[in-house]
Protein backbone atom coordinates (compact mmCIF):
# COMPACT_ATOMS: atom_id res chain seq x y z
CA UNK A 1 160.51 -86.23 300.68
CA UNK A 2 160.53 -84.81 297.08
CA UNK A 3 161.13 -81.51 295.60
CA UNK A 4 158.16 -79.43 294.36
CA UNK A 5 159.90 -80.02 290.75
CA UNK A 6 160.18 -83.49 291.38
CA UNK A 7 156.75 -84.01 292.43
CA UNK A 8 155.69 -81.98 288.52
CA UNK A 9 158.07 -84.54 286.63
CA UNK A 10 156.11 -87.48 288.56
CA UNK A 11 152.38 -85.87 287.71
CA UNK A 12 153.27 -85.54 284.12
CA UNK A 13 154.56 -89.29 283.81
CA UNK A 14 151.23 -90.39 285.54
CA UNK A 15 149.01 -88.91 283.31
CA UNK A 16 150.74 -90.93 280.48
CA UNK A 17 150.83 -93.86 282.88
CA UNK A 18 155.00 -93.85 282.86
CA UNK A 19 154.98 -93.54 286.75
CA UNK A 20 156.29 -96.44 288.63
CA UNK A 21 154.23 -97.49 291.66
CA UNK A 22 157.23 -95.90 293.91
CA UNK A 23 157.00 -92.86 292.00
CA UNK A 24 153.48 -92.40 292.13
CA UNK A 25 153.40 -93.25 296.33
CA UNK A 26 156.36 -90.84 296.66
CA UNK A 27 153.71 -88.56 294.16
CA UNK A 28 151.15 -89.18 297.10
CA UNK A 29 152.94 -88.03 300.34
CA UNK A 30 153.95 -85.01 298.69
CA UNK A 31 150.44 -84.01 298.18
CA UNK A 32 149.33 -84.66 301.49
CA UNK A 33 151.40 -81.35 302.03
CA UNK A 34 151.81 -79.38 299.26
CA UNK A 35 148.50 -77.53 298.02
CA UNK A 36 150.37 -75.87 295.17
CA UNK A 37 151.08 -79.64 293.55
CA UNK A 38 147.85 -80.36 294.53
CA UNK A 39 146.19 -77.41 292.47
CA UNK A 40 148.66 -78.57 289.47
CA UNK A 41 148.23 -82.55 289.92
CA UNK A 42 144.29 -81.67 289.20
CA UNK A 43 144.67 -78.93 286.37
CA UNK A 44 147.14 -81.07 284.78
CA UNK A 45 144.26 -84.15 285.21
CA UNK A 46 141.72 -81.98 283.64
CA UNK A 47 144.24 -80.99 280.76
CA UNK A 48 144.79 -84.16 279.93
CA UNK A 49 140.54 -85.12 279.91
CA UNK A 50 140.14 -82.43 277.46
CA UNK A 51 142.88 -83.31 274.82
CA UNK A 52 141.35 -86.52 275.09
CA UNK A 53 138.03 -85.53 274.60
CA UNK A 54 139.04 -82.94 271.52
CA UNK A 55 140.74 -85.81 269.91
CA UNK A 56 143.54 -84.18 269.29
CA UNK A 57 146.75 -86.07 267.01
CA UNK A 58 149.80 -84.89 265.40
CA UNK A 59 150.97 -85.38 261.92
CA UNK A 60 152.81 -88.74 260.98
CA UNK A 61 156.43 -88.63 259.71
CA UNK A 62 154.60 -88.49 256.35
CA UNK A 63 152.91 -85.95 256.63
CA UNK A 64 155.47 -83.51 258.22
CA UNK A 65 158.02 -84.32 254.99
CA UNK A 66 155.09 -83.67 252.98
CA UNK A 67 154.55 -80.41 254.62
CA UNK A 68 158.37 -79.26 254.88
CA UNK A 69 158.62 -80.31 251.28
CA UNK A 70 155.67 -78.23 250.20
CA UNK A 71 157.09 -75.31 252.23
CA UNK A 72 160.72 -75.69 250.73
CA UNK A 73 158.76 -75.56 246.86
CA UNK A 74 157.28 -72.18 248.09
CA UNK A 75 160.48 -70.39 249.94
């Protein structure tokens, strides 16, 4: 069986498909008993829906030099 923490570290990777099949079956048992992982396994699904859905991205390399380089100019 798998910790608790363990079990968090496996949810995360699946919802950026990085689990491996053992991982995600040991991922399985542990929710057949764990209601707490449970409750986290499907608020961490529904997290991941919505930054989908919001389209969210981060800045490029570029753009973060740009930025820090604007910043420095001002300090």
């Amino acid at each position: 069986m798998i910790s608790c923490e363990k079990a968090s570290i496996i949810c995360n990777k699946k919802q950026y498909k990085e689990a491996t099949l053992l991982d995600q079956i040991k991922l399985g048992f542990h929710l057949l008993y764990c209601k707490t992982c449970v409750s986290f396994s499907k608020k961490n699904t529904k997290l991941t829906m919505l930054c989908d859905k919001a389209n969210l991205h981060s800045l490029s390399v570029k753009e973060k030099e740009t930025l820090k380089e604007r910043i420095d100019q001002n300090i």
